[in-house]
Protein backbone atom coordinates (compact mmCIF):
# COMPACT_ATOMS: atom_id res chain seq x y z
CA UNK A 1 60.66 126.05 71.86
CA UNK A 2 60.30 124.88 75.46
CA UNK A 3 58.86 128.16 77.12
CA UNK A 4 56.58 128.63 73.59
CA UNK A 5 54.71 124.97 74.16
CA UNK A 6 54.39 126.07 77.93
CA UNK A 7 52.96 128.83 77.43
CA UNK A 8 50.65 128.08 74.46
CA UNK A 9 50.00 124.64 77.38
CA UNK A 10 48.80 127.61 79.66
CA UNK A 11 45.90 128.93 77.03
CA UNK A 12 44.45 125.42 75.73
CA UNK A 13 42.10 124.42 77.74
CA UNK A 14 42.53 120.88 77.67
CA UNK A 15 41.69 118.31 81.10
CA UNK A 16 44.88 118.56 82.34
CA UNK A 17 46.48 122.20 81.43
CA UNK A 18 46.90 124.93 83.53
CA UNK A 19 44.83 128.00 82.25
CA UNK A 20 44.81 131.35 83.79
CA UNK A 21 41.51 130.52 85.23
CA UNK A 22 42.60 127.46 86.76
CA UNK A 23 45.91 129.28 88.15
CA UNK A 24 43.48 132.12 89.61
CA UNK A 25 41.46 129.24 91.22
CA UNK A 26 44.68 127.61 92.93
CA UNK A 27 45.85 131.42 94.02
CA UNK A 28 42.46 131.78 95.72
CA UNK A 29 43.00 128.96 97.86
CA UNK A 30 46.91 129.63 98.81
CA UNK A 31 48.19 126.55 96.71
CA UNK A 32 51.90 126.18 97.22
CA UNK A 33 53.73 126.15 94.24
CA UNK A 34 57.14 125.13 95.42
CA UNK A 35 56.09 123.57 98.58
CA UNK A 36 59.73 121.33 98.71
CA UNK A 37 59.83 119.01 101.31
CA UNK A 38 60.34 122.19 104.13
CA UNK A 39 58.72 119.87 106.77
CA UNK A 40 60.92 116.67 106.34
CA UNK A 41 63.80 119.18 106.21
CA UNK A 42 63.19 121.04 109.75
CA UNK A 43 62.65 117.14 111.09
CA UNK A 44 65.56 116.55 110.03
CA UNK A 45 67.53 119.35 111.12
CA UNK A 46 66.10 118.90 114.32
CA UNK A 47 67.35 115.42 114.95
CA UNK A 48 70.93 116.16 114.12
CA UNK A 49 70.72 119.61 116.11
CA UNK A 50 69.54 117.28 119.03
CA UNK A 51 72.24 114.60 118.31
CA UNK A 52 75.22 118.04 118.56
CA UNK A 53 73.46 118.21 121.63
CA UNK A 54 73.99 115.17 123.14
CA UNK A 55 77.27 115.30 121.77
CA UNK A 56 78.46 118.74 123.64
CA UNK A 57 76.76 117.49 126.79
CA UNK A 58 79.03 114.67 126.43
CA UNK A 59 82.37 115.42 125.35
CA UNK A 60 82.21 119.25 125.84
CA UNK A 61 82.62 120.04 122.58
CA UNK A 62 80.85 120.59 119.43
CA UNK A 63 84.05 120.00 117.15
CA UNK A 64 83.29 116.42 115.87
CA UNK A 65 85.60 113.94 114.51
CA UNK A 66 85.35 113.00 111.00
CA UNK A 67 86.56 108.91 112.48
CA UNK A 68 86.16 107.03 114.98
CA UNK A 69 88.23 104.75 116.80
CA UNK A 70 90.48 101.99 115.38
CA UNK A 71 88.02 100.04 116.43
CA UNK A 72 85.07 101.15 113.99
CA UNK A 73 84.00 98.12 111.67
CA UNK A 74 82.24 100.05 109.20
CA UNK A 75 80.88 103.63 109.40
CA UNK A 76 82.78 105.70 112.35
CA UNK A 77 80.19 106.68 114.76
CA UNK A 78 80.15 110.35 113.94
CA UNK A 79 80.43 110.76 110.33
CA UNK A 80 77.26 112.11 109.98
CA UNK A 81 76.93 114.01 112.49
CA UNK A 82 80.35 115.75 111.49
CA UNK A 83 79.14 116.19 107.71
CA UNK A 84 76.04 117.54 109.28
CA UNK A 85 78.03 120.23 111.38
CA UNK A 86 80.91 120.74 108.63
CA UNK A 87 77.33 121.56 106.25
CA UNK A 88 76.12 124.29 108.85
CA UNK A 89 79.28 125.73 109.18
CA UNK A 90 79.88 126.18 105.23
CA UNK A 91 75.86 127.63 105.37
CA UNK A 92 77.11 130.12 107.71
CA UNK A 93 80.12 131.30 105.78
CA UNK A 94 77.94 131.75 102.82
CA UNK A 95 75.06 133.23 104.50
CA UNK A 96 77.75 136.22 106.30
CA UNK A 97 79.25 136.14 102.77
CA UNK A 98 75.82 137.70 101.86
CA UNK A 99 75.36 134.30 99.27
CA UNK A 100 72.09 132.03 99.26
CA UNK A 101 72.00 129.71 102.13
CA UNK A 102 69.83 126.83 103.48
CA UNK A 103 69.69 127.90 106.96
């Protein structure tokens, strides 16, 4: 029933409904249909690539520990930068596994 009322949504012609008109109008123009949030992403990767970084530069390593010292209070320094890294690394299995991948 779902797919029928979207498609009969397509051919009404009511203010807000898309019609095939109004989809050729927003084709003409290049109108992203899934645009995401692709920007905000790359910002983000980009910070935590840069903190890795700093990280190797500093300790010579990019294996990251999941906690910090016994001293921590709270949140261990590098939890999120070692989710971050544990993330890319099960990307990269999946993306030599020949699987969908973020990266």
């Amino acid at each position: 029933k779902q797919t029928k009322r979207r498609i009969s949504h397509l051919s009404e012609n009511k203010a807000g409904s898309l019609t095939p008109s109004r989809i050729a109008k927003l084709m003409e123009i290049d109108f992203q249909w899934n645009p995401g949030r692709q920007e905000e992403y790359e910002d983000a990767w980009n910070v935590m690539f840069q903190e890795l970084t700093i990280f190797q530069q500093t300790y010579n390593s990019t294996k990251v520990p999941k906690l910090g010292s016994k001293d921590d209070q709270n949140d261990p320094p590098f939890r999120r930068l070692n989710e971050w890294v544990k993330t890319q690394q099960a990307q990269y299995k999946r993306l030599k596994r020949n699987q969908t991948t973020a990266l």
